[in-house]
C-alpha atoms as a PDB file:
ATOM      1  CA  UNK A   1      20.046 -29.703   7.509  1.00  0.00           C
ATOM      2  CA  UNK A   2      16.578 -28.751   7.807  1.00  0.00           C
ATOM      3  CA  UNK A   3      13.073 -30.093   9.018  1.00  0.00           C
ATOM      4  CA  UNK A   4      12.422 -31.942   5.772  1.00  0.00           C
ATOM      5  CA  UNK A   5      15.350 -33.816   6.970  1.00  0.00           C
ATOM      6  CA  UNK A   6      13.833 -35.297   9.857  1.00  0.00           C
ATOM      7  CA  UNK A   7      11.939 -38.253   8.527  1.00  0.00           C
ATOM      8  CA  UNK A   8      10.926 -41.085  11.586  1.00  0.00           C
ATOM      9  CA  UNK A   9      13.897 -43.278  10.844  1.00  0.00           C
ATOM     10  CA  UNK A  10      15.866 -40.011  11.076  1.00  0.00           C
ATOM     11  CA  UNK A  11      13.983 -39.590  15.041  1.00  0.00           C
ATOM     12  CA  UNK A  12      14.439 -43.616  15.809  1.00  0.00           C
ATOM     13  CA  UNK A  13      16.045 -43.919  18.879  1.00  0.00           C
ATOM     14  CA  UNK A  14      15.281 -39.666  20.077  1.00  0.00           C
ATOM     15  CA  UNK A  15      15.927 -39.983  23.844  1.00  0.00           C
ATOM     16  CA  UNK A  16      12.138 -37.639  24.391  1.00  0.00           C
ATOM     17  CA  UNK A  17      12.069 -38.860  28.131  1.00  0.00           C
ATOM     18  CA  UNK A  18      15.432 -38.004  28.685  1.00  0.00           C
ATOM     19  CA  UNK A  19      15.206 -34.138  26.962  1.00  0.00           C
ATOM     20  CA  UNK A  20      11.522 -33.621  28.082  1.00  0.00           C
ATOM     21  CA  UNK A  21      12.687 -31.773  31.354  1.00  0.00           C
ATOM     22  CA  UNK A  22      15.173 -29.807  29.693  1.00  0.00           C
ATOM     23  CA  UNK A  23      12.876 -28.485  27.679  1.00  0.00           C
ATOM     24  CA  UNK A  24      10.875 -26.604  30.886  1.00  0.00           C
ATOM     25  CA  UNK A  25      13.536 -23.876  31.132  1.00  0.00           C
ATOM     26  CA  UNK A  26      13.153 -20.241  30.166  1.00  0.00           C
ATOM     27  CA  UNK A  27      15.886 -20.480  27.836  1.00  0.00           C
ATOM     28  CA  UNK A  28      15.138 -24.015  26.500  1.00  0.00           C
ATOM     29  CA  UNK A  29      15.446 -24.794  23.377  1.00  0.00           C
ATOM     30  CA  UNK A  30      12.659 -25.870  20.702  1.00  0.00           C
ATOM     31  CA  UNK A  31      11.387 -29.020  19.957  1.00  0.00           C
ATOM     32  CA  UNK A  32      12.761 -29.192  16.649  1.00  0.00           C
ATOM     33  CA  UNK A  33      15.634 -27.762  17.255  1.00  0.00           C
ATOM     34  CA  UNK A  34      16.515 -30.652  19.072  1.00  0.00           C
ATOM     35  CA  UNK A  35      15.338 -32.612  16.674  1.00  0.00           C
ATOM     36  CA  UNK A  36      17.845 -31.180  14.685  1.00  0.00           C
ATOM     37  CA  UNK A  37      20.471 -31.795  16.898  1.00  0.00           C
ATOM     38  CA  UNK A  38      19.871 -35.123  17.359  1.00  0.00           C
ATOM     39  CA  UNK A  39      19.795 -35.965  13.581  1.00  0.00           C
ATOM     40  CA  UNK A  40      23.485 -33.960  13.623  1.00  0.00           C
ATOM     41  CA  UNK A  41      24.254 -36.571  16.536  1.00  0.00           C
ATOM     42  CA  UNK A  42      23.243 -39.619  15.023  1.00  0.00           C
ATOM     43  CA  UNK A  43      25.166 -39.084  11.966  1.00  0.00           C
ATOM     44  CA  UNK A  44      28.220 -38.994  14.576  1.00  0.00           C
ATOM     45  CA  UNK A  45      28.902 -34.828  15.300  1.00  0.00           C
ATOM     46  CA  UNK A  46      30.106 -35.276  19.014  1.00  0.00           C
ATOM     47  CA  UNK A  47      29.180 -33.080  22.272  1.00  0.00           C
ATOM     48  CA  UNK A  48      31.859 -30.340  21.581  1.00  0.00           C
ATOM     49  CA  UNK A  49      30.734 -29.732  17.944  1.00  0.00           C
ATOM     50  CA  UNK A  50      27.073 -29.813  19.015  1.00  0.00           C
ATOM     51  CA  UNK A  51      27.648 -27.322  21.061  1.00  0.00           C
ATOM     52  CA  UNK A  52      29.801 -24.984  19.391  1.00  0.00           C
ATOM     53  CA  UNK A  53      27.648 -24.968  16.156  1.00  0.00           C
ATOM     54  CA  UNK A  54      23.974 -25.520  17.457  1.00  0.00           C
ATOM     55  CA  UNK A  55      24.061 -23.760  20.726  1.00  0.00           C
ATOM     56  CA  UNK A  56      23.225 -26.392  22.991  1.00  0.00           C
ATOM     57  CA  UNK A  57      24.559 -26.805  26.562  1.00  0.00           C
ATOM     58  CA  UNK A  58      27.104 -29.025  27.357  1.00  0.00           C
ATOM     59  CA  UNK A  59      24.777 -31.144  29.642  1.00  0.00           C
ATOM     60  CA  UNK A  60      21.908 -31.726  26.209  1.00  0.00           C
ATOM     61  CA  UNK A  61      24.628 -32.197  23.903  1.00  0.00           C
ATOM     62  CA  UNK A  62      25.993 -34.916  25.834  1.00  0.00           C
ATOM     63  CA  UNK A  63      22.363 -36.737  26.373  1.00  0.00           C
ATOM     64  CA  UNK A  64      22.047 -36.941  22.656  1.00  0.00           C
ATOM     65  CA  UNK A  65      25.543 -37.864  21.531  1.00  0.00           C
ATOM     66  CA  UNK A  66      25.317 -40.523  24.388  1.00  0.00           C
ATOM     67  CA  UNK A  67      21.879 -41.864  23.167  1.00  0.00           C
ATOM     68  CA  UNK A  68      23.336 -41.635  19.788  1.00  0.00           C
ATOM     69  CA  UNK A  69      25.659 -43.746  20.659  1.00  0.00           C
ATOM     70  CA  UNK A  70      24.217 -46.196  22.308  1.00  0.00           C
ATOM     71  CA  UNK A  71      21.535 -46.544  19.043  1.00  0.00           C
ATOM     72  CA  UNK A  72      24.332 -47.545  17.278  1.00  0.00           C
ATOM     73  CA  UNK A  73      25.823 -50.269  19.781  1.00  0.00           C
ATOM     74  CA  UNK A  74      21.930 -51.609  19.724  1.00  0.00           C
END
């Protein structure tokens, strides 16, 4: 997946006030690489894969599976 992925109904429901202070940190990762993420998360890839292939921490991968989630349930 890549950037020309990310279209606005890809982003609907992108938890931004949720990541925006995890994205202070020295070691933070991008923007879009979140973006990335959450389009990986939304199409149903859980915490564990999220992690293991995209790098994320535990704690980031879980706010956008969750948020995934709960888009769906909505």
């Amino acid at each position: 997946m890549d950037e020309s992925s990310l279209t606005s109904r890809a982003l609907e429901g992108f938890p931004m006030e949720a990541v925006r202070p995890l994205l202070l940190g020295p070691s933070a990762p991008s923007l879009n690489h979140l973006c990335i993420a959450w389009a990986y998360a939304a199409r149903g890839h859980d915490t564990a894969w999220l992690v293991r292939h995209l790098g994320l921490s535990a704690e980031l991968a879980r706010l956008l599976t969750d948020a995934a989630a709960a888009r769906l349930r909505d």
